[in-house]
N, C-alpha and C. Protein backbone atom coordinates (compact mmCIF):
# COMPACT_ATOMS: atom_id res chain seq x y z
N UNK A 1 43.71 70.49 181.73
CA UNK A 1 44.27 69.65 180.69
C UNK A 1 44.12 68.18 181.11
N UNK A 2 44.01 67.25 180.22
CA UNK A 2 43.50 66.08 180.64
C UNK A 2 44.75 65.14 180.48
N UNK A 3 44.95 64.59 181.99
CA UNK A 3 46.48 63.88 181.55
C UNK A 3 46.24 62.37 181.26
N UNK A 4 46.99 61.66 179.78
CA UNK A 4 47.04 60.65 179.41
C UNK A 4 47.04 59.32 179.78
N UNK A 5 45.92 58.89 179.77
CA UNK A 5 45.62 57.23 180.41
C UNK A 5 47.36 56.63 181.43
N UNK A 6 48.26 56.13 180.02
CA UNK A 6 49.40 55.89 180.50
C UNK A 6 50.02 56.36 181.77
N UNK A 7 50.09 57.95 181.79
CA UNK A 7 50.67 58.90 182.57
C UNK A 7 49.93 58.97 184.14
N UNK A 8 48.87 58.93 184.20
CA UNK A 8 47.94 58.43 185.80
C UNK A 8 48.93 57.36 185.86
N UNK A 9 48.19 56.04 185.48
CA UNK A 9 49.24 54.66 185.67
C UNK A 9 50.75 54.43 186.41
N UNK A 10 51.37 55.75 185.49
CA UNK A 10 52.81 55.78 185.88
C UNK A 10 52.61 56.30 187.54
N UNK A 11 51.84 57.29 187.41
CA UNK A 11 51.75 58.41 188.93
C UNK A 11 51.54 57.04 189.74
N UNK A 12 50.64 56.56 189.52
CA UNK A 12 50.22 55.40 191.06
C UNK A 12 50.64 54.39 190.99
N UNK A 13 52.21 53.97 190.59
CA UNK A 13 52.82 52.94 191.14
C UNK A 13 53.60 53.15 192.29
N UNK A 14 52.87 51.48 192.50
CA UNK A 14 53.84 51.52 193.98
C UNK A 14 54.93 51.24 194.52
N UNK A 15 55.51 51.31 195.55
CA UNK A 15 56.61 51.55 195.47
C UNK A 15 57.41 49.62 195.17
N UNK A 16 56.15 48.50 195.62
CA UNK A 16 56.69 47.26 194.81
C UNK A 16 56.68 47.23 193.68
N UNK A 17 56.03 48.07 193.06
CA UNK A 17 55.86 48.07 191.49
C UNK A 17 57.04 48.63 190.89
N UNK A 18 57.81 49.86 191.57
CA UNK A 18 59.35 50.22 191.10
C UNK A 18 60.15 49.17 191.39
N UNK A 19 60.12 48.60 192.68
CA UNK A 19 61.23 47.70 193.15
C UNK A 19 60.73 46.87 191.84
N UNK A 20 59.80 46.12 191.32
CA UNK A 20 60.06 45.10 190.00
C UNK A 20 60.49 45.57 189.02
N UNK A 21 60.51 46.67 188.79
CA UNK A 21 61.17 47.71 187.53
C UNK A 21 62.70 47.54 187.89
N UNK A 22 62.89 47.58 189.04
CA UNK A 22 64.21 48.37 189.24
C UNK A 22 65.41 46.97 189.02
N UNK A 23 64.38 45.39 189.74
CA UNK A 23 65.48 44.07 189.69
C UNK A 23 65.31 43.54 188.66
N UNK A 24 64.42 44.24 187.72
CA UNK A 24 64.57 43.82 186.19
C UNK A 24 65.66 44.51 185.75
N UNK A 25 65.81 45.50 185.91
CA UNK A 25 67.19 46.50 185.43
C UNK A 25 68.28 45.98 185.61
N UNK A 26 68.19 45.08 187.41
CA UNK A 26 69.76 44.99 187.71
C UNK A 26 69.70 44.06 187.10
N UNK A 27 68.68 42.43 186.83
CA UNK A 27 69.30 41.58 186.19
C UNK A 27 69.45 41.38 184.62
N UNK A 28 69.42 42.47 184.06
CA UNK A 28 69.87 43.04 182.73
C UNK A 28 71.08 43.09 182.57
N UNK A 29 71.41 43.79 183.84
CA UNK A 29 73.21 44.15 183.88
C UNK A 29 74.05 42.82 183.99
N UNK A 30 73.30 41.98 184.67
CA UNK A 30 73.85 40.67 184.95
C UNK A 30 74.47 39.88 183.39
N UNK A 31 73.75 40.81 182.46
CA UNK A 31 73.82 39.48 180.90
C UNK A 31 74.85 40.01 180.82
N UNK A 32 76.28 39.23 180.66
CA UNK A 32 77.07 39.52 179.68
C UNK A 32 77.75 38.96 178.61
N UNK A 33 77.20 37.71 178.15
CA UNK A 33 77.02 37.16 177.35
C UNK A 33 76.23 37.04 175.92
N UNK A 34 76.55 36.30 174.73
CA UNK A 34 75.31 36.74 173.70
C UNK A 34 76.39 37.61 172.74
N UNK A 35 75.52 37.31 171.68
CA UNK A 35 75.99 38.20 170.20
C UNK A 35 75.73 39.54 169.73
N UNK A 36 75.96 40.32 169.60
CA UNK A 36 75.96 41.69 169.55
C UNK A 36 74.22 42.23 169.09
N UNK A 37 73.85 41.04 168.81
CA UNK A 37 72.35 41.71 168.68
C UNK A 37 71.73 41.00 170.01
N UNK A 38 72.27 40.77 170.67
CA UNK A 38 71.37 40.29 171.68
C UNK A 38 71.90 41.60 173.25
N UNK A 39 73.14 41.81 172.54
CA UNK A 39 74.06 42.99 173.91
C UNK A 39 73.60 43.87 173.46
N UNK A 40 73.39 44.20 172.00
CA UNK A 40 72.48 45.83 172.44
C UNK A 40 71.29 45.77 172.18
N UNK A 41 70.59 44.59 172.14
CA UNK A 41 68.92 44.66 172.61
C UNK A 41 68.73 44.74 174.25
N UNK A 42 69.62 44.03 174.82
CA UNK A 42 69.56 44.27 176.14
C UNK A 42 70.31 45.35 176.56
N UNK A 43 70.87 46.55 176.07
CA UNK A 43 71.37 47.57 176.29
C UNK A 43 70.19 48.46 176.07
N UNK A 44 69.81 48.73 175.04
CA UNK A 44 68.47 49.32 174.69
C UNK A 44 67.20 49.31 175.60
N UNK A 45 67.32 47.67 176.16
CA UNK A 45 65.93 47.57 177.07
C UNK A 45 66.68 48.41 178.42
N UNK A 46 67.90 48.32 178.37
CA UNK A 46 67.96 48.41 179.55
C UNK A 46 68.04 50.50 179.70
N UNK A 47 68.26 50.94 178.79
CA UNK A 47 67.85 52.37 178.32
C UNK A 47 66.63 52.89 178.70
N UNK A 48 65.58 51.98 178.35
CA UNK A 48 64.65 52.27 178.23
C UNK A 48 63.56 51.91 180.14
N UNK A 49 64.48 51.05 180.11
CA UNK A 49 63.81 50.92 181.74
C UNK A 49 64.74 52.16 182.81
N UNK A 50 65.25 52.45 182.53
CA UNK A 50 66.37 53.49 183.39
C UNK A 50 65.23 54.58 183.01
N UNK A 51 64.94 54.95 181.90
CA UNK A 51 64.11 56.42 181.39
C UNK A 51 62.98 55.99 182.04
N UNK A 52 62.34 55.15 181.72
CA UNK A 52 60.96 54.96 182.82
C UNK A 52 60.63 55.16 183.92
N UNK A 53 61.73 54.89 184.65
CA UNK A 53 62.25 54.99 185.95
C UNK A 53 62.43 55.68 186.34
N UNK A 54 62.80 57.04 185.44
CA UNK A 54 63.27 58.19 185.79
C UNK A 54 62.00 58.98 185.84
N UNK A 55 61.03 58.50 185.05
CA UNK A 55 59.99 59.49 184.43
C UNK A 55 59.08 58.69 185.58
N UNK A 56 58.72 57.98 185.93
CA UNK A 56 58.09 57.52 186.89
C UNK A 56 58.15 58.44 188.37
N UNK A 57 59.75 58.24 188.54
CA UNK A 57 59.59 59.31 190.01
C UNK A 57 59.44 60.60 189.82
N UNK A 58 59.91 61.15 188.44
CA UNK A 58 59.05 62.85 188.13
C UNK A 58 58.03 62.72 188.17
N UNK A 59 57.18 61.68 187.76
CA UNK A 59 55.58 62.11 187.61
C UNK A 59 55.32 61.89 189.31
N UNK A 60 55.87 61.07 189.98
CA UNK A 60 54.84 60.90 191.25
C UNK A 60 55.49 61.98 192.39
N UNK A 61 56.93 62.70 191.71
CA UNK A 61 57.21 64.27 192.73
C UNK A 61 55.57 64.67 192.13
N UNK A 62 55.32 65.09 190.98
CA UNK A 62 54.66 66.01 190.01
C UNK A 62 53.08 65.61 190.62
N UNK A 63 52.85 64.54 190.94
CA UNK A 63 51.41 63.97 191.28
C UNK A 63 51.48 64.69 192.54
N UNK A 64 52.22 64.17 193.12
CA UNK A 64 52.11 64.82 194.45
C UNK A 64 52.03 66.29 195.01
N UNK A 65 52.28 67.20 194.24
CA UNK A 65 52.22 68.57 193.89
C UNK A 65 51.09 69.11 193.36
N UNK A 66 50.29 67.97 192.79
CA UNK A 66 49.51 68.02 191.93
C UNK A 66 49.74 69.24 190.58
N UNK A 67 50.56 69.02 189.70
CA UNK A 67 51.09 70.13 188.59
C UNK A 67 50.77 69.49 187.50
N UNK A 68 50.07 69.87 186.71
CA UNK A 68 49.25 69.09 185.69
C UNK A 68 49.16 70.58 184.66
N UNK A 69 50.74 70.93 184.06
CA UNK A 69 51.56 71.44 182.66
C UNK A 69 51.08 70.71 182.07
N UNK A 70 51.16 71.33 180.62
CA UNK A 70 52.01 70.97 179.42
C UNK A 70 52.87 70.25 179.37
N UNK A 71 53.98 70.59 180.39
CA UNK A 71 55.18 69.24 180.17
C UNK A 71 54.69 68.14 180.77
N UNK A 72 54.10 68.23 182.15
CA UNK A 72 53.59 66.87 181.97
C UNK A 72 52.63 65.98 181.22
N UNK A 73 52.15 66.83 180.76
CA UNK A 73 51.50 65.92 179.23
C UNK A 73 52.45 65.37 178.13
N UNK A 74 53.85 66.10 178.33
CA UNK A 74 54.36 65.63 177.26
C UNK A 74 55.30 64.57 177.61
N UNK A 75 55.75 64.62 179.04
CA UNK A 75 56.55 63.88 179.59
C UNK A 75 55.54 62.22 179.71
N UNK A 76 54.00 62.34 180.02
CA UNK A 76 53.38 60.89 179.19
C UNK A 76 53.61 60.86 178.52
N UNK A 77 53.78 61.72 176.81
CA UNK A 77 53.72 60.92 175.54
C UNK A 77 54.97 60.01 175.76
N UNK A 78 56.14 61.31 176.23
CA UNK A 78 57.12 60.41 176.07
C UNK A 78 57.67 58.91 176.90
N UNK A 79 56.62 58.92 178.02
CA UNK A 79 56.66 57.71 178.46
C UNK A 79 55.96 56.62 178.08
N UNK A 80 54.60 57.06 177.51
CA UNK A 80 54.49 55.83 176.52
C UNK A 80 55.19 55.55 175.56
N UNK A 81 55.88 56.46 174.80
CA UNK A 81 56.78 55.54 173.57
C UNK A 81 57.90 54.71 174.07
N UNK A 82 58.37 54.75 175.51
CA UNK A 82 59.03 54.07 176.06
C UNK A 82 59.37 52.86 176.28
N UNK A 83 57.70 52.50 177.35
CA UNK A 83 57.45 51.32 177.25
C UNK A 83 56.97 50.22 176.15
N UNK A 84 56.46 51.26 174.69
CA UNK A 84 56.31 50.79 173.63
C UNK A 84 57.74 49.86 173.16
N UNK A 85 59.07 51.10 172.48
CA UNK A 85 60.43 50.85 172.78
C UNK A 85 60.59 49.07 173.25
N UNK A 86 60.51 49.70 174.63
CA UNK A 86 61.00 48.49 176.02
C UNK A 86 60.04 46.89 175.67
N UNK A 87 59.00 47.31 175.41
CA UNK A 87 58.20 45.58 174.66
C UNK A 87 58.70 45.97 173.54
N UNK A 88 58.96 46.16 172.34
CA UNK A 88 59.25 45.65 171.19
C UNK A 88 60.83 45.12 171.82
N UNK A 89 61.25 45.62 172.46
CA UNK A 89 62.71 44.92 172.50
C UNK A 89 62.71 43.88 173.12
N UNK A 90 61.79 43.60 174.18
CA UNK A 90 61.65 42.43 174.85
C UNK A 90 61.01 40.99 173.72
N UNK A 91 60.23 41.63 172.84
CA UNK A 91 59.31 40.28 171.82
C UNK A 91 60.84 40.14 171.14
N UNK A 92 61.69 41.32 170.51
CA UNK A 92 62.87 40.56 169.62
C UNK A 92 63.85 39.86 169.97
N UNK A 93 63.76 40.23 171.74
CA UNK A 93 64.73 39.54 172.50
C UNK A 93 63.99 37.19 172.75
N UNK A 94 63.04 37.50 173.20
CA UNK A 94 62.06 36.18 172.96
C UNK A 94 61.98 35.37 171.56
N UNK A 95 62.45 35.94 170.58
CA UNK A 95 62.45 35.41 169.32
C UNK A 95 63.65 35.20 168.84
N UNK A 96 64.64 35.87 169.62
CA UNK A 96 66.24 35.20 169.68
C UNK A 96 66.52 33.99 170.21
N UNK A 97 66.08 33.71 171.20
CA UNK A 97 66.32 32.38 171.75
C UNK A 97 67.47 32.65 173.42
N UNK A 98 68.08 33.14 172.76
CA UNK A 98 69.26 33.10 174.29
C UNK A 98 69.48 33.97 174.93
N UNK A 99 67.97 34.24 175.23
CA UNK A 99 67.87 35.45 176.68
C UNK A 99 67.14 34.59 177.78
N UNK A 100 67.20 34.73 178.93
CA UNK A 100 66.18 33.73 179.83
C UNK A 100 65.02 34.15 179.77
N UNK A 101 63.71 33.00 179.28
CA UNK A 101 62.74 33.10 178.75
C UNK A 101 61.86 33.39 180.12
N UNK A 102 62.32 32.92 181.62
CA UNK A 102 61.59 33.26 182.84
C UNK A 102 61.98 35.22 182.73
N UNK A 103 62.72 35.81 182.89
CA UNK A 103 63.30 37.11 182.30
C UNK A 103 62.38 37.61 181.47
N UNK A 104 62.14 37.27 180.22
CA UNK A 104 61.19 38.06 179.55
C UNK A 104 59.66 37.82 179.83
N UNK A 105 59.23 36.89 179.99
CA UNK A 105 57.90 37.02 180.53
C UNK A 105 57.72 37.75 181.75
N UNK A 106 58.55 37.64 183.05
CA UNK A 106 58.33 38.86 184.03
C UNK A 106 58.30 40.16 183.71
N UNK A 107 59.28 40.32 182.64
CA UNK A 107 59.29 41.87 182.04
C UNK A 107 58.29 42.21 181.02
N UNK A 108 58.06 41.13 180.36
CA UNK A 108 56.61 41.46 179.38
C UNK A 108 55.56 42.07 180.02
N UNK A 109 55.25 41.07 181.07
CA UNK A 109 53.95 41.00 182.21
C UNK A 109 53.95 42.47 182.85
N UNK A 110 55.39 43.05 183.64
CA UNK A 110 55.13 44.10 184.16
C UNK A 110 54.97 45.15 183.09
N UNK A 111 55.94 45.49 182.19
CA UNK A 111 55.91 46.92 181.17
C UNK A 111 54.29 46.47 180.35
N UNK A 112 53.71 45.46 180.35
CA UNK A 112 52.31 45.34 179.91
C UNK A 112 51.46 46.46 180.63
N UNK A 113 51.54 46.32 181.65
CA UNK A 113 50.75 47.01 182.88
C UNK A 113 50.04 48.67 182.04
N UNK A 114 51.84 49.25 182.16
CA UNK A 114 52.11 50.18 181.70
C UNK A 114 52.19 50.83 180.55
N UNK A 115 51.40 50.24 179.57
CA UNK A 115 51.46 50.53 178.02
C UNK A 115 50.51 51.45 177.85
């Protein structure tokens, strides 16, 4: 079975590549400020980077095993709609105005990677 562009990608990050996933997460938690569309856009992103995260270290147990299911084909789809998710919330968050604009371009740049 042929596993999904995205889903390789996810398998071979490294482990700096989680650590930037992971201090994007914590400084998510840091916002607590902002109008209710800005607290659950950054609740949402921050949903969505936790699931990535999660699906990231299944795929690289799963790489490492080399087990190449069905579910892991499906566990890519569902990680690309993720990072799909995770940038659309980041462009509506950038078009709000009062999120830190250094913040979303680091997070654009990395979940880009991964699309």
């Amino acid at each position: 079975m042929m596993i999904p562009e995205p889903l390789k990608r996810l398998m071979k990050l490294t482990e700096p590549e989680l650590e930037e996933l992971k201090s994007l997460r914590a400084a998510l938690t840091k916002i607590k400020k902002g109008d209710a569309k800005v607290l659950a856009i950054r609740d949402l992103l921050d949903g969505n980077l936790s699931n990535i995260l999660s699906v990231a270290h299944l795929m690289k147990v799963r790489s490492e095993n080399d087990s190449r299911d069905l579910d892991t084909y499906l566990w890519g789809m569902f990680h690309k709609n993720l990072v799909k998710d995770a940038l659309d919330s980041l462009y509506l968050l950038s078009e709000e105005g009062s999120f830190p604009a250094d913040l979303i371009k680091i997070a654009i740049k990395t979940l880009e990677k991964y699309k």
